[in-house]
C-alpha atoms as a PDB file:
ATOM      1  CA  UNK A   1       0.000   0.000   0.000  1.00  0.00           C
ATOM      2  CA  UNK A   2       2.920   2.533   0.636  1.00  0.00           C
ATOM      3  CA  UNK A   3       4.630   1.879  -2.690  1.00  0.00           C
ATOM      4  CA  UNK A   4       1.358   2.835  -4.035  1.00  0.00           C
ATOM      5  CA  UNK A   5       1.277   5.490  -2.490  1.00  0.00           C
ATOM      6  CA  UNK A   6       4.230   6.719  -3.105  1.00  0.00           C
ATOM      7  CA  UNK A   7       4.589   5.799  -6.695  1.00  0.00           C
ATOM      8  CA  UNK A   8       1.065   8.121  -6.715  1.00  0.00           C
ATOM      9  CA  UNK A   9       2.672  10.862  -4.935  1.00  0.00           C
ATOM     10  CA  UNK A  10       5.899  10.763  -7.191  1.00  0.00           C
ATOM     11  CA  UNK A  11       4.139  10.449 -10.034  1.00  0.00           C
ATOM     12  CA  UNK A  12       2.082  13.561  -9.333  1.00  0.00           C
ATOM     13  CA  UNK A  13       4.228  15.740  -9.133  1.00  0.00           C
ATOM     14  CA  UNK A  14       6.128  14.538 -11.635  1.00  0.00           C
ATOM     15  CA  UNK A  15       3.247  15.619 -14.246  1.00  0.00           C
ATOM     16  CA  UNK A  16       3.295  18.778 -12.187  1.00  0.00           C
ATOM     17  CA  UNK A  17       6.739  19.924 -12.914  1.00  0.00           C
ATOM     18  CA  UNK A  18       6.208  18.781 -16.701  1.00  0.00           C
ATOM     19  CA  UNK A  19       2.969  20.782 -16.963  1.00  0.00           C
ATOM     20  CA  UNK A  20       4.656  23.488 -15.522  1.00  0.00           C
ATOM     21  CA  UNK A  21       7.609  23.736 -17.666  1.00  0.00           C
ATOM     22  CA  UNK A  22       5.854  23.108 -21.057  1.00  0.00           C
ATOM     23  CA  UNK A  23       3.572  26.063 -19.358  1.00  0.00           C
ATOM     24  CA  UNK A  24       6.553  28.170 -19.044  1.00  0.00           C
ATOM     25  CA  UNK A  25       8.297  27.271 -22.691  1.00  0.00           C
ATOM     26  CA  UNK A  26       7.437  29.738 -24.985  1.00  0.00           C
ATOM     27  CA  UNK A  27       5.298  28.434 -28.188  1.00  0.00           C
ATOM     28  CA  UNK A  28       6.011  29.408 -31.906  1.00  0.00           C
ATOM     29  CA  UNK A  29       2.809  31.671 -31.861  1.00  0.00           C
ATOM     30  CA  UNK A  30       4.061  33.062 -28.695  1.00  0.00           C
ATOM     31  CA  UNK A  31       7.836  33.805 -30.096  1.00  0.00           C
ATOM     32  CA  UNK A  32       6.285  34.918 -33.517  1.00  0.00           C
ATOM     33  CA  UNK A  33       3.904  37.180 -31.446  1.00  0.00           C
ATOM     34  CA  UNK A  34       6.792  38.545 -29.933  1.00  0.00           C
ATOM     35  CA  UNK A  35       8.794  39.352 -32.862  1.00  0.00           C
ATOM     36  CA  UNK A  36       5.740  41.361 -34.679  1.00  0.00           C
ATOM     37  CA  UNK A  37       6.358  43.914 -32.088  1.00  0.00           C
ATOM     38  CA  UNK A  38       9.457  45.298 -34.393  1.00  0.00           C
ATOM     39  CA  UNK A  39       6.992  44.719 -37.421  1.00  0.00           C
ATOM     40  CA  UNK A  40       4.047  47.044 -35.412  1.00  0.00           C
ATOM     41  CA  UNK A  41       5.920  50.305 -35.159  1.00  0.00           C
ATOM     42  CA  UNK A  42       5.302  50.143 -39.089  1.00  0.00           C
ATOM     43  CA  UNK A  43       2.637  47.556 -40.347  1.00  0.00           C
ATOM     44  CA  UNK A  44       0.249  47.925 -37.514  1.00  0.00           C
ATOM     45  CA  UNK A  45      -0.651  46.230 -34.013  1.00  0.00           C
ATOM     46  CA  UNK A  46      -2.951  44.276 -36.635  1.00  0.00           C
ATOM     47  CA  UNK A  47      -0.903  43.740 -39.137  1.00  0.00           C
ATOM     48  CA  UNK A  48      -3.041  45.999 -41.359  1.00  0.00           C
ATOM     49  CA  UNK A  49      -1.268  49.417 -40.627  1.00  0.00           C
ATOM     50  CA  UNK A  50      -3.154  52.364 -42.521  1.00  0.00           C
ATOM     51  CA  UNK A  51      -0.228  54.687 -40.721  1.00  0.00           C
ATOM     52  CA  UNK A  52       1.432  55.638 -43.421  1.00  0.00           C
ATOM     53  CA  UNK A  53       0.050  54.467 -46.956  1.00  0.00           C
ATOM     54  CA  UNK A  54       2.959  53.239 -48.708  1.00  0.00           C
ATOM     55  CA  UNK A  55       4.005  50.212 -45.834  1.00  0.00           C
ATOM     56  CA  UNK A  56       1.870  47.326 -47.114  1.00  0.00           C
ATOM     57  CA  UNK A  57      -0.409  45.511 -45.103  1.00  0.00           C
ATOM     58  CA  UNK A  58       1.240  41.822 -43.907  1.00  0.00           C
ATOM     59  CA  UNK A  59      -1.859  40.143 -42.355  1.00  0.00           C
ATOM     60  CA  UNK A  60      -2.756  37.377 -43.603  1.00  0.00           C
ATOM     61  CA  UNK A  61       0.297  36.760 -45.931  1.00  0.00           C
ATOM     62  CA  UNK A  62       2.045  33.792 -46.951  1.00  0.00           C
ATOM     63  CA  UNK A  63       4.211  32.030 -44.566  1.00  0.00           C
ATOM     64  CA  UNK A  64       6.388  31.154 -47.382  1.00  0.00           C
ATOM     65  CA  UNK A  65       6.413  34.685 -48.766  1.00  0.00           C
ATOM     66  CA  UNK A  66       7.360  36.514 -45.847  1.00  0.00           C
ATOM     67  CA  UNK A  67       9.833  33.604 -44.583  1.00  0.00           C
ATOM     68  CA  UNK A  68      11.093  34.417 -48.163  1.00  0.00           C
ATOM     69  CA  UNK A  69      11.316  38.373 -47.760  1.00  0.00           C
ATOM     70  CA  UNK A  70      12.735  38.574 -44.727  1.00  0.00           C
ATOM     71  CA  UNK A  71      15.734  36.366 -45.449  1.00  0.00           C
ATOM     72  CA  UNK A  72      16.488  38.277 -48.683  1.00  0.00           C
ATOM     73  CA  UNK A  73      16.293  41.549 -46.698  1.00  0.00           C
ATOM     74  CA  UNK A  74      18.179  40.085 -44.240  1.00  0.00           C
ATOM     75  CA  UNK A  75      21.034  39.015 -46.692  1.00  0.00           C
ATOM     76  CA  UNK A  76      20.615  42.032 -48.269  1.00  0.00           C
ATOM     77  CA  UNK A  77      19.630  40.051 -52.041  1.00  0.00           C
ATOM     78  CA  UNK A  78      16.329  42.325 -51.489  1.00  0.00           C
ATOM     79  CA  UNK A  79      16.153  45.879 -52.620  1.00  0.00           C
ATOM     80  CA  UNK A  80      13.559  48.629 -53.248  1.00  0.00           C
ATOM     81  CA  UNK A  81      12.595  51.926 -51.363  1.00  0.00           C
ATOM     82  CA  UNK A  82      12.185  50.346 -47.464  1.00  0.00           C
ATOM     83  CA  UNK A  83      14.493  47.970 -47.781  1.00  0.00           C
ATOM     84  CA  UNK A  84      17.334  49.764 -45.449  1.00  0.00           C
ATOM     85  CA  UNK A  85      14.568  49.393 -42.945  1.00  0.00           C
ATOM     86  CA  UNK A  86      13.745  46.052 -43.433  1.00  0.00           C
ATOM     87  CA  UNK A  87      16.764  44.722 -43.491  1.00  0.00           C
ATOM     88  CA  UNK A  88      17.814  46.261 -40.202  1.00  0.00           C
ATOM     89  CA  UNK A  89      14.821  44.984 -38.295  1.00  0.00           C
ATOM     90  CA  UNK A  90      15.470  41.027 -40.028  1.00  0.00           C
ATOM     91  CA  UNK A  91      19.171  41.050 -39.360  1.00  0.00           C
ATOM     92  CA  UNK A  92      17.726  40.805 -35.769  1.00  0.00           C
ATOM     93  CA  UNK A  93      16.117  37.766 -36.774  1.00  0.00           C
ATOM     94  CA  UNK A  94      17.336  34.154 -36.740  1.00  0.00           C
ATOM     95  CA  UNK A  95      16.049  31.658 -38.944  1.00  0.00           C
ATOM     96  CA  UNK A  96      14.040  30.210 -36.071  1.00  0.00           C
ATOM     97  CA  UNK A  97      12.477  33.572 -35.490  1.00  0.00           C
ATOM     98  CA  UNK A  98      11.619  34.505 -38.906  1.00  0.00           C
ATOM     99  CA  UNK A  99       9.669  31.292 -39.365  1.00  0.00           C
ATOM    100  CA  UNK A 100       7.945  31.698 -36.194  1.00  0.00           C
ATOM    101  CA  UNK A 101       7.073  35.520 -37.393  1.00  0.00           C
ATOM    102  CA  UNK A 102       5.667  34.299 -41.212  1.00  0.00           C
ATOM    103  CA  UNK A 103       3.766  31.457 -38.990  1.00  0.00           C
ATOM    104  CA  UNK A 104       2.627  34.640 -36.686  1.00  0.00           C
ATOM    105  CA  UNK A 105       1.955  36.881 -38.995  1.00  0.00           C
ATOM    106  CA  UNK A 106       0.057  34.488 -41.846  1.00  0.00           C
ATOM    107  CA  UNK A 107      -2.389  33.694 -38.810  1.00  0.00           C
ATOM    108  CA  UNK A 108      -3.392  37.475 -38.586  1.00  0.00           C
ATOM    109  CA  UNK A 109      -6.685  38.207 -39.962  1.00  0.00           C
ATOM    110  CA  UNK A 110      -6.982  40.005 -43.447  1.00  0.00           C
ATOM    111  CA  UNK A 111      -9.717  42.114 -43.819  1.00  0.00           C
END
């Protein structure tokens, strides 16, 4: 009865400490989330920025686009009036990042 008991207790808290730490460990949504907070400033909270006209609006697009754009600014292969923006903010970016971002930023709504 006591090695049930404590194979019970042991294996409570066990679960516990694994709930806890895949509660603590950041997701891709959450990581992508907090890499659109660079993007914001220009695109919009939203991803649908109205701010200033000429920034286009990134909700909604392509994973594979954006995971596309960003490494060419980020390599500098990608050129064109914001570029020297962009490519400052995605030099930030590892490869990890920038997929979690595209994953982030294809899940906002485009209306």
């Amino acid at each position: 009865m006591r090695n049930i008991a404590v194979f019970t207790a042991v294996t409570i808290a066990l679960l516990y400490a694994a709930g806890r730490a895949h509660a603590s460990s950041p997701t891709a949504h959450d990581v992508g989330r907090e890499k659109f907070v660079k993007c914001a400033s220009c695109h919009g909270a939203d991803g649908r920025s109205t701010v200033v006209p000429q920034y286009p609006k990134i909700a909604g697009q392509s994973a594979a686009y954006t995971i596309n754009a960003l490494k060419a600014y980020r390599e500098g292969r990608r050129l064109g009036t914001y570029a020297a923006m962009m490519s400052e903010v995605a030099r930030t970016l590892s490869d990890e990042d920038i997929v979690a971002l595209a994953a982030y930023v294809e899940s906002l709504e485009n209306r």
